[in-house]
N, C-alpha and C. Protein backbone atom coordinates (compact mmCIF):
# COMPACT_ATOMS: atom_id res chain seq x y z
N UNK A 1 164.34 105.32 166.03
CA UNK A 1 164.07 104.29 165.06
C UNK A 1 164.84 103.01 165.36
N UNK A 2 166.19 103.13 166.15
CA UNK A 2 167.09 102.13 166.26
C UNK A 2 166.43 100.33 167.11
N UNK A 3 165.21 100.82 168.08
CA UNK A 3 164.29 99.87 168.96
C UNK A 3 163.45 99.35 167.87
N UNK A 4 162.83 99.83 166.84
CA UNK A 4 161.95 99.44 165.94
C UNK A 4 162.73 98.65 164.82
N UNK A 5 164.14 98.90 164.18
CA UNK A 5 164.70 98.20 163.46
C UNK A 5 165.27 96.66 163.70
N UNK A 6 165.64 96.93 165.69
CA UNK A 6 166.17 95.63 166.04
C UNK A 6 165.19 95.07 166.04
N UNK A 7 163.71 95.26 166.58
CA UNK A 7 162.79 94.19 166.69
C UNK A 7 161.93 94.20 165.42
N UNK A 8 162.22 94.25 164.52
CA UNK A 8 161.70 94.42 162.98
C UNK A 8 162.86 94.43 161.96
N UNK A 9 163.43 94.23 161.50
CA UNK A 9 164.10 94.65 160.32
C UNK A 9 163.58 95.12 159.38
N UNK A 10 162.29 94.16 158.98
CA UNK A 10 161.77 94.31 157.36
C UNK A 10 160.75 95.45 157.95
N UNK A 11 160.61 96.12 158.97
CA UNK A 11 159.56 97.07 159.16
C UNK A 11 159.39 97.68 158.14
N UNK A 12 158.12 98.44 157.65
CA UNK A 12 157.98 98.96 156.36
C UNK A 12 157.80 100.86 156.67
N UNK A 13 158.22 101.33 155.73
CA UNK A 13 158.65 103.12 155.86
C UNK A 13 157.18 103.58 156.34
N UNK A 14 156.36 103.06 155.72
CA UNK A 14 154.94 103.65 156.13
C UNK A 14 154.68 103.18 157.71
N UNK A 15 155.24 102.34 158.44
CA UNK A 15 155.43 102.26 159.88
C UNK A 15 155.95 103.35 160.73
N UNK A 16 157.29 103.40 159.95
CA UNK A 16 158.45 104.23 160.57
C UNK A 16 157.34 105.73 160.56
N UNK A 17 156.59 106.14 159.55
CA UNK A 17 156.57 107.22 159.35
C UNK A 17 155.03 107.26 160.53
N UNK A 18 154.34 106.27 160.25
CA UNK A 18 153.43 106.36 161.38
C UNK A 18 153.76 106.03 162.98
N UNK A 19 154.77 105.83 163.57
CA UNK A 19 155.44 106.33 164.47
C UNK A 19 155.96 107.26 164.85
N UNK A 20 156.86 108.30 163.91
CA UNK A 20 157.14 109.41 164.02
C UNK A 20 155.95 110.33 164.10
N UNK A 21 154.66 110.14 163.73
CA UNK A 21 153.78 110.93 163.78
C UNK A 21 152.86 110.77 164.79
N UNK A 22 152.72 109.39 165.85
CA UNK A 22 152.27 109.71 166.89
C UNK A 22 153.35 109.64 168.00
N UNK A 23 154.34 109.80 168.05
CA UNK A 23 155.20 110.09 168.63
C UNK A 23 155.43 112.06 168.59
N UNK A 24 155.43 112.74 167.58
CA UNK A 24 156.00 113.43 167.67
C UNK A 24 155.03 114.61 166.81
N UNK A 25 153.57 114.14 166.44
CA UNK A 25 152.87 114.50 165.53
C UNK A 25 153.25 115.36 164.56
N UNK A 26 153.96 115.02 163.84
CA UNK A 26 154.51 115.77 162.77
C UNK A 26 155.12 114.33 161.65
N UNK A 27 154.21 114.32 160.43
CA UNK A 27 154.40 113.77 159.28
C UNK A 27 155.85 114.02 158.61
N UNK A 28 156.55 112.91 158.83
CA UNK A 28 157.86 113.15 157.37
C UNK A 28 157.53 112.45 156.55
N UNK A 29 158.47 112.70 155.29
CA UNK A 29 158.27 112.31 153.94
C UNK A 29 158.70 110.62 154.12
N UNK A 30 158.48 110.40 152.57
CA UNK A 30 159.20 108.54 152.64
C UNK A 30 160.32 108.83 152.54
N UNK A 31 160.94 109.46 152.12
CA UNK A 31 162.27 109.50 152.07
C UNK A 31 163.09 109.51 153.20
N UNK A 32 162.56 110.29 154.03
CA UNK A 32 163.37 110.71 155.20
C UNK A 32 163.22 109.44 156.48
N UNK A 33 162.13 108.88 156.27
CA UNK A 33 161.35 107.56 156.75
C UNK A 33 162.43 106.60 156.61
N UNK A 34 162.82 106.25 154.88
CA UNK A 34 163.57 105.79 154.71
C UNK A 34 165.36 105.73 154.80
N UNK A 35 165.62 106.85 154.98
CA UNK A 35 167.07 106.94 155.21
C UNK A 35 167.31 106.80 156.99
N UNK A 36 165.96 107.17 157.64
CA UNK A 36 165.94 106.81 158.62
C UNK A 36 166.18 105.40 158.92
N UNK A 37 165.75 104.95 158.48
CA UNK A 37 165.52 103.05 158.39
C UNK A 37 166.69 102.39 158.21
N UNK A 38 167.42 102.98 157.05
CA UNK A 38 168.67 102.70 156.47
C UNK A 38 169.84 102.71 157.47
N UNK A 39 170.12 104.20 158.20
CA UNK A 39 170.81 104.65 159.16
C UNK A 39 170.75 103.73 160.43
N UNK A 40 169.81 103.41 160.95
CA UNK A 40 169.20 102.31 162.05
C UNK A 40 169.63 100.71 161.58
N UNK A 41 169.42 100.61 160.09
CA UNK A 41 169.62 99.28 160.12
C UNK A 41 171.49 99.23 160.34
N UNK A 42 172.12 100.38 159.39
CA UNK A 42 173.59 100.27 159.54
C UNK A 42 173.90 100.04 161.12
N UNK A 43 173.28 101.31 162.41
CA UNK A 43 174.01 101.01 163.48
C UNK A 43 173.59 99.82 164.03
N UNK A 44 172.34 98.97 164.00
CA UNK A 44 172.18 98.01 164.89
C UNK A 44 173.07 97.04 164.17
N UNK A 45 173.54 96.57 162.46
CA UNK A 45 173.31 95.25 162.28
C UNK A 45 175.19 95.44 161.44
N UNK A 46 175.37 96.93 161.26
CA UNK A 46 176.50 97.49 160.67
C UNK A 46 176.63 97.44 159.13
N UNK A 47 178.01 97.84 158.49
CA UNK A 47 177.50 98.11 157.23
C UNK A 47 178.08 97.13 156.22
N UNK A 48 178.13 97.86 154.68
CA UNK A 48 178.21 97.00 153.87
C UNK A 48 179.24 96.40 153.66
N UNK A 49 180.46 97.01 154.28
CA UNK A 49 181.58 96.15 154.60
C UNK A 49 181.89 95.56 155.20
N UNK A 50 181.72 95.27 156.44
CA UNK A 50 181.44 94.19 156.85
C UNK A 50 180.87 92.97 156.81
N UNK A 51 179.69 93.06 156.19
CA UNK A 51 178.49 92.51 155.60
C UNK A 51 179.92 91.37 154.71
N UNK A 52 180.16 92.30 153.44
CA UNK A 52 180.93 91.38 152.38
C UNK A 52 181.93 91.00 153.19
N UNK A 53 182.61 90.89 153.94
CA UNK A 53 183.69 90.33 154.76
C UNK A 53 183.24 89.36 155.62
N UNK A 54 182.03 89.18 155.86
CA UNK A 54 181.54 88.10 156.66
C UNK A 54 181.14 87.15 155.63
N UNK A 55 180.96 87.47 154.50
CA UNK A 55 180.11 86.62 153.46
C UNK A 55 181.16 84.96 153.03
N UNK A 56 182.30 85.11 153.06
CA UNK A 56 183.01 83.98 153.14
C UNK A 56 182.31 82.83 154.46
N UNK A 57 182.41 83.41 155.65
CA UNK A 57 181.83 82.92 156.79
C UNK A 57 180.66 82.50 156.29
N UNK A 58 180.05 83.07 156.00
CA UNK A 58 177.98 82.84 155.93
C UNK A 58 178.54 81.65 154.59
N UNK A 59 178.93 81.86 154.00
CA UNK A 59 178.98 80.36 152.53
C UNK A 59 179.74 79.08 153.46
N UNK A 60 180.93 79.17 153.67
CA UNK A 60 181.27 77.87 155.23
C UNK A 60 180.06 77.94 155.90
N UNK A 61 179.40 78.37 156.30
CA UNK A 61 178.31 77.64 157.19
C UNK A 61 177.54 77.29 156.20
N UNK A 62 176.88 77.95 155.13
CA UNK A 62 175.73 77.05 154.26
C UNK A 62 176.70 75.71 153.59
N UNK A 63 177.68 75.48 153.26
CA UNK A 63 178.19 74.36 153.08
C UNK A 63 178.23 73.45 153.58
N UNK A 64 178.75 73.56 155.10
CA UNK A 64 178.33 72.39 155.82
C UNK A 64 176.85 72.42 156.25
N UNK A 65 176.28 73.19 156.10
CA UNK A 65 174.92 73.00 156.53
C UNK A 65 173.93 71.85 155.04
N UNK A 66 174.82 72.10 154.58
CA UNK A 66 173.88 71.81 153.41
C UNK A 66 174.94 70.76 152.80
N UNK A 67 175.04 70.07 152.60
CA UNK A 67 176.36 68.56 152.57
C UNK A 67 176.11 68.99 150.59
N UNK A 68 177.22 68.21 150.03
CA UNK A 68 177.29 68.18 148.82
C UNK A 68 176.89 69.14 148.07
N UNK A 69 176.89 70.65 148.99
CA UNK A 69 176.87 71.94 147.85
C UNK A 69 178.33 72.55 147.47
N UNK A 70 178.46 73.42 146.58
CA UNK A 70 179.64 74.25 146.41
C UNK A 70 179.48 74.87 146.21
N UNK A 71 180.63 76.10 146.60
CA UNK A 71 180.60 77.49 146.44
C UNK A 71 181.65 77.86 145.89
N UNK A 72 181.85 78.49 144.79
CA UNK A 72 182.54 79.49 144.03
C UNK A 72 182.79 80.64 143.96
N UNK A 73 183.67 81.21 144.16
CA UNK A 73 183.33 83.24 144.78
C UNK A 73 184.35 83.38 143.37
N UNK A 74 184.28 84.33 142.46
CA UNK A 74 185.01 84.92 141.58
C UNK A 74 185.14 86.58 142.27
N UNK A 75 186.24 86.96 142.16
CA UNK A 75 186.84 88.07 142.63
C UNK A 75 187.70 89.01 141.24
N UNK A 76 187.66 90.21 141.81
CA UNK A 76 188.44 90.84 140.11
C UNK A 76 189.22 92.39 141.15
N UNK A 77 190.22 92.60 140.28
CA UNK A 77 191.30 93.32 140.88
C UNK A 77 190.28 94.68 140.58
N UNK A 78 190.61 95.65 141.68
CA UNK A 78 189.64 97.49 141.42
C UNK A 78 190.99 98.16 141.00
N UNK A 79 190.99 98.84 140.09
CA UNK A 79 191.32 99.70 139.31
C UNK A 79 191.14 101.24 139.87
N UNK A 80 192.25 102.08 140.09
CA UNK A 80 191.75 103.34 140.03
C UNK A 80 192.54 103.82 138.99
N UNK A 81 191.59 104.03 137.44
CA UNK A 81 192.55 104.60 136.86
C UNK A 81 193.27 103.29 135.66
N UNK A 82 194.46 103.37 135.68
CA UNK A 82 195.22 101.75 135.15
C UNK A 82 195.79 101.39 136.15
N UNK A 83 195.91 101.58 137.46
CA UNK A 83 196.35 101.46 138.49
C UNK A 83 195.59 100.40 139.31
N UNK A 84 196.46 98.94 140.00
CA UNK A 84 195.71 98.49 140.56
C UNK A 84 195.52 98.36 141.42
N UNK A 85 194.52 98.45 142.79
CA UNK A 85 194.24 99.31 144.21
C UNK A 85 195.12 97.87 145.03
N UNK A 86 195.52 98.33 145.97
CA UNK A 86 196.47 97.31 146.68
C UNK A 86 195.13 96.68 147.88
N UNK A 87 195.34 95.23 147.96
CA UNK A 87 194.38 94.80 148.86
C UNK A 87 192.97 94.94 148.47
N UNK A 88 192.73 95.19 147.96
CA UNK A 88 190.63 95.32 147.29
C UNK A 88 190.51 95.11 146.16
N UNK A 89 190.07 94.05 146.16
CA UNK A 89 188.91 93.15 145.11
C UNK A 89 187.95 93.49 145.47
N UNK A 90 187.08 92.91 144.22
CA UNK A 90 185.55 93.01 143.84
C UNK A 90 184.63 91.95 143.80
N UNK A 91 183.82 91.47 144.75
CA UNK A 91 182.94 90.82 144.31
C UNK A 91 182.41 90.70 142.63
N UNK A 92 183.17 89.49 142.41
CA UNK A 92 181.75 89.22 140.80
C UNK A 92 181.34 88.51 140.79
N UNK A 93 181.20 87.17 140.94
CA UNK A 93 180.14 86.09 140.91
C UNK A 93 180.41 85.51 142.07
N UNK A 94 179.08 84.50 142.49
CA UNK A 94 179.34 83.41 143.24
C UNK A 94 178.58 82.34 142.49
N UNK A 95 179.18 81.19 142.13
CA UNK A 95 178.32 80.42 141.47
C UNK A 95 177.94 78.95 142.43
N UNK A 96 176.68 78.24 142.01
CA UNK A 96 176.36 77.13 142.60
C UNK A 96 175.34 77.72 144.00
N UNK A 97 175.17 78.56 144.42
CA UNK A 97 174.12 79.13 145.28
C UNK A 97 173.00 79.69 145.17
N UNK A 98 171.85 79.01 145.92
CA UNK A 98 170.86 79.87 145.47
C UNK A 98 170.65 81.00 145.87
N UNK A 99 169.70 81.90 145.13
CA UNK A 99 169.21 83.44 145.76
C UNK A 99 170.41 84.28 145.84
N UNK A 100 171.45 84.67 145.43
CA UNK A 100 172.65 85.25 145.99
C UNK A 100 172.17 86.42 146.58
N UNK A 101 171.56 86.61 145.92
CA UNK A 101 171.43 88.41 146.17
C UNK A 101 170.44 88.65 147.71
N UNK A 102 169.28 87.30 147.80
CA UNK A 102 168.88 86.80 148.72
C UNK A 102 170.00 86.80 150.63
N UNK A 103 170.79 85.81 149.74
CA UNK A 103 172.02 85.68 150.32
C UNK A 103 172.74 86.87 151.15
N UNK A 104 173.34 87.70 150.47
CA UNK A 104 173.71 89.05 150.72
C UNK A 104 173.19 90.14 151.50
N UNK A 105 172.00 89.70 151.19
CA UNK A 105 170.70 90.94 151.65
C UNK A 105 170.99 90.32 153.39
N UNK A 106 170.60 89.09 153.43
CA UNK A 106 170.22 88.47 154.32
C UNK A 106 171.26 88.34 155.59
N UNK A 107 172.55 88.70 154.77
CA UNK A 107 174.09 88.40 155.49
C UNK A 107 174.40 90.08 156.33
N UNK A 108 173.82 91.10 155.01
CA UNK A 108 173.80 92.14 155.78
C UNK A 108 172.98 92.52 156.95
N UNK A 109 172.00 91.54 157.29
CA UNK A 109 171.26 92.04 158.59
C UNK A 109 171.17 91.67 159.44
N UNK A 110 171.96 90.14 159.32
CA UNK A 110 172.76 89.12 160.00
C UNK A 110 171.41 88.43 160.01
N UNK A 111 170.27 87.98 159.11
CA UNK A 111 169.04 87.10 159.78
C UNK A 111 169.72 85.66 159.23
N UNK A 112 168.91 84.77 159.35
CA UNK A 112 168.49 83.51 158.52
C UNK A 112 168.52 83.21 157.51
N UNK A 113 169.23 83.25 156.99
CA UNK A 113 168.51 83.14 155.23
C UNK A 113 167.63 82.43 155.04
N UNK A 114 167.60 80.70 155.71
CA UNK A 114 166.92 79.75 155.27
C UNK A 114 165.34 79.83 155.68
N UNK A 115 165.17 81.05 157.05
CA UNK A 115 163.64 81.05 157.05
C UNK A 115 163.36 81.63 156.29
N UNK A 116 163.98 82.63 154.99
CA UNK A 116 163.19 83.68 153.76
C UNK A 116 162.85 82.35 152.91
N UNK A 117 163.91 81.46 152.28
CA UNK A 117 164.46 80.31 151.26
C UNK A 117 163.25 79.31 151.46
N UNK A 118 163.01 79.00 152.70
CA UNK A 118 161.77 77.90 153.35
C UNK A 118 161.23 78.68 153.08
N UNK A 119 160.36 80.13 153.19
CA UNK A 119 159.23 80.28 153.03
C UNK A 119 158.67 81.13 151.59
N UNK A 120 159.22 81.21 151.17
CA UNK A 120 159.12 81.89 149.82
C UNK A 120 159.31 80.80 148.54
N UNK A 121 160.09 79.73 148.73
CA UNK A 121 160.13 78.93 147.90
C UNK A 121 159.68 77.37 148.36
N UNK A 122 159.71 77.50 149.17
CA UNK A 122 158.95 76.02 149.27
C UNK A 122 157.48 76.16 149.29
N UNK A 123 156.98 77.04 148.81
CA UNK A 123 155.50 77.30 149.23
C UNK A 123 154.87 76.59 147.38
């Protein structure tokens, strides 16, 4: 699955699963389609921690890319317990950006954001 994720990301499970079946003629479920997909996207593009650790990076570049925007990151202490975890915060807001979640998605797979942003909203 790992050749089909790099040259596809958004490939869709009903792909994955019609590959596995002329490849290997044997039907899996969506599920398994899908965790397949999941697993592939983690090793080619890596995971969600990283992802949020790059996300400072990805907002410096849309800033200067984009003159007279701002970015706001609100952060909150993790708790285990009443205890407060040493070194790890929490993402809670980012304000003044569009799409965040857009954003995020987009940071985890390392694409573009602005070709989803151009084409979904400027239409």
């Amino acid at each position: 699955m790992k050749p089909l994720v790099e040259s596809d990301p958004s490939i869709k499970v009903k792909s994955i699963i019609v590959e596995v079946h002329a490849r290997f003629n044997y039907t899996i479920s969506c599920r398994k389609a899908w965790l397949a997909k999941q697993k592939s996207i983690a090793k080619v593009f890596g995971g969600w921690e990283e992802s949020y650790q790059a996300l400072p990076l990805w907002f410096l570049a849309m800033v200067q890319k984009m003159p007279g925007s701002q970015v706001q990151i609100e952060t909150r202490p993790l708790y285990n317990g009443s205890q407060e975890v040493d070194g790890v915060r929490i993402l809670h807001r980012v304000e003044r950006l569009p799409c965040r979640h857009v954003i995020a998605c987009y940071a985890n797979h390392r694409l573009d954001w602005q070709v989803y942003v151009n084409d979904v909203y400027n239409k």
